[in-house]
Protein backbone atom coordinates (compact mmCIF):
# COMPACT_ATOMS: atom_id res chain seq x y z
CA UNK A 1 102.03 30.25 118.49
CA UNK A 2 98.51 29.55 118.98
CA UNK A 3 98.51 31.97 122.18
CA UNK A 4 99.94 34.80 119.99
CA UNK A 5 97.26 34.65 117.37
CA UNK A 6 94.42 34.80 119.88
CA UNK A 7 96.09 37.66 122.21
CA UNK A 8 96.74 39.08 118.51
CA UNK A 9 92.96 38.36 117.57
CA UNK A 10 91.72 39.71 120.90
CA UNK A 11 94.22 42.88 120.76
CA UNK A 12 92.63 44.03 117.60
CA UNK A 13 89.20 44.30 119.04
CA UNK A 14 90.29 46.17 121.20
CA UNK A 15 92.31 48.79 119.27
CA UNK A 16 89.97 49.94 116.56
CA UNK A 17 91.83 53.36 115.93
CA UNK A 18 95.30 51.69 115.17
CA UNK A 19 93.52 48.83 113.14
CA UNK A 20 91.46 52.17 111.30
CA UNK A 21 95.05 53.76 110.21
CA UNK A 22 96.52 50.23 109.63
CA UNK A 23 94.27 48.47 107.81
CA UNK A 24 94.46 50.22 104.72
CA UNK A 25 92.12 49.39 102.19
CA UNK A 26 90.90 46.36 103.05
CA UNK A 27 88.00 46.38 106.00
CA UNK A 28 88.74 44.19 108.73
CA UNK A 29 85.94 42.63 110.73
CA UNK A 30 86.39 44.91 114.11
CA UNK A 31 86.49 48.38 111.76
CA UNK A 32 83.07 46.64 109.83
CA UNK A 33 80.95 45.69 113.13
CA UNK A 34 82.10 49.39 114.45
CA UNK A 35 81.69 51.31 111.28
CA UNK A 36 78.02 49.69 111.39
CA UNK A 37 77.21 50.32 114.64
CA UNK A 38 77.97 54.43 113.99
CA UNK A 39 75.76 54.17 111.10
CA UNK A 40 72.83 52.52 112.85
CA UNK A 41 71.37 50.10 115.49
CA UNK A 42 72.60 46.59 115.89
CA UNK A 43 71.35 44.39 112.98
CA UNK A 44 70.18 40.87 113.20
CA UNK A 45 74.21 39.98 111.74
CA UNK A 46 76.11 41.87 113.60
CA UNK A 47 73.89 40.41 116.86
CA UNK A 48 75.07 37.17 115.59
CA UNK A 49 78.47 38.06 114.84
CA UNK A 50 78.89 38.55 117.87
CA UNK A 51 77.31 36.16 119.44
CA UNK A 52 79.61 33.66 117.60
CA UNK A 53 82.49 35.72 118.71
CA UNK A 54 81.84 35.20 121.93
CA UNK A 55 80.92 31.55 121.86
CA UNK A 56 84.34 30.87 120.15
CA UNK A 57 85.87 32.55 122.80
CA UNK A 58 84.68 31.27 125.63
CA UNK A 59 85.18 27.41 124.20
CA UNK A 60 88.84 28.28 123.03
CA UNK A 61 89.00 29.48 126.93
CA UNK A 62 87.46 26.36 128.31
CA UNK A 63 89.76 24.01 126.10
CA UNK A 64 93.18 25.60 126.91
CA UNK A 65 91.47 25.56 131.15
CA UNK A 66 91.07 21.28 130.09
CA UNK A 67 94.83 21.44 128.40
CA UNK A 68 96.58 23.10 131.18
CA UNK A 69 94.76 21.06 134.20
CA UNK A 70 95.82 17.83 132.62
CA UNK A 71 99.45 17.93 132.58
């Protein structure tokens, strides 16, 4: 369950145009960091939004590397 929210997490960075026509209303954080990159430069946030993006990522990929090489 845990894989299928990340793959889920990951997927929607990666499909801005379906997330666009799906999201309805409400602004999702992938259609926010690239709605604010078309209006300007990178800002100080979303530098560190990503930044923390990619930290979590590549921690949740070094814990499942620990999980799966001890059993």
């Amino acid at each position: 369950m845990i894989s299928g929210a990340l793959l889920a997490f990951t997927l929607s960075f990666d499909e801005v145009v379906v997330s666009f026509f799906l999201a309805g209303r409400d602004n999702t954080l992938p259609l926010e960091i690239w709605s604010r990159l078309r209006r300007s430069l990178p800002t100080p946030e979303l530098n560190a939004a990503a930044s923390l993006l990619i930290a979590v990522s590549v921690v949740l990929v070094l814990i499942s590397r620990f999980v799966v090489r001890e059993e």
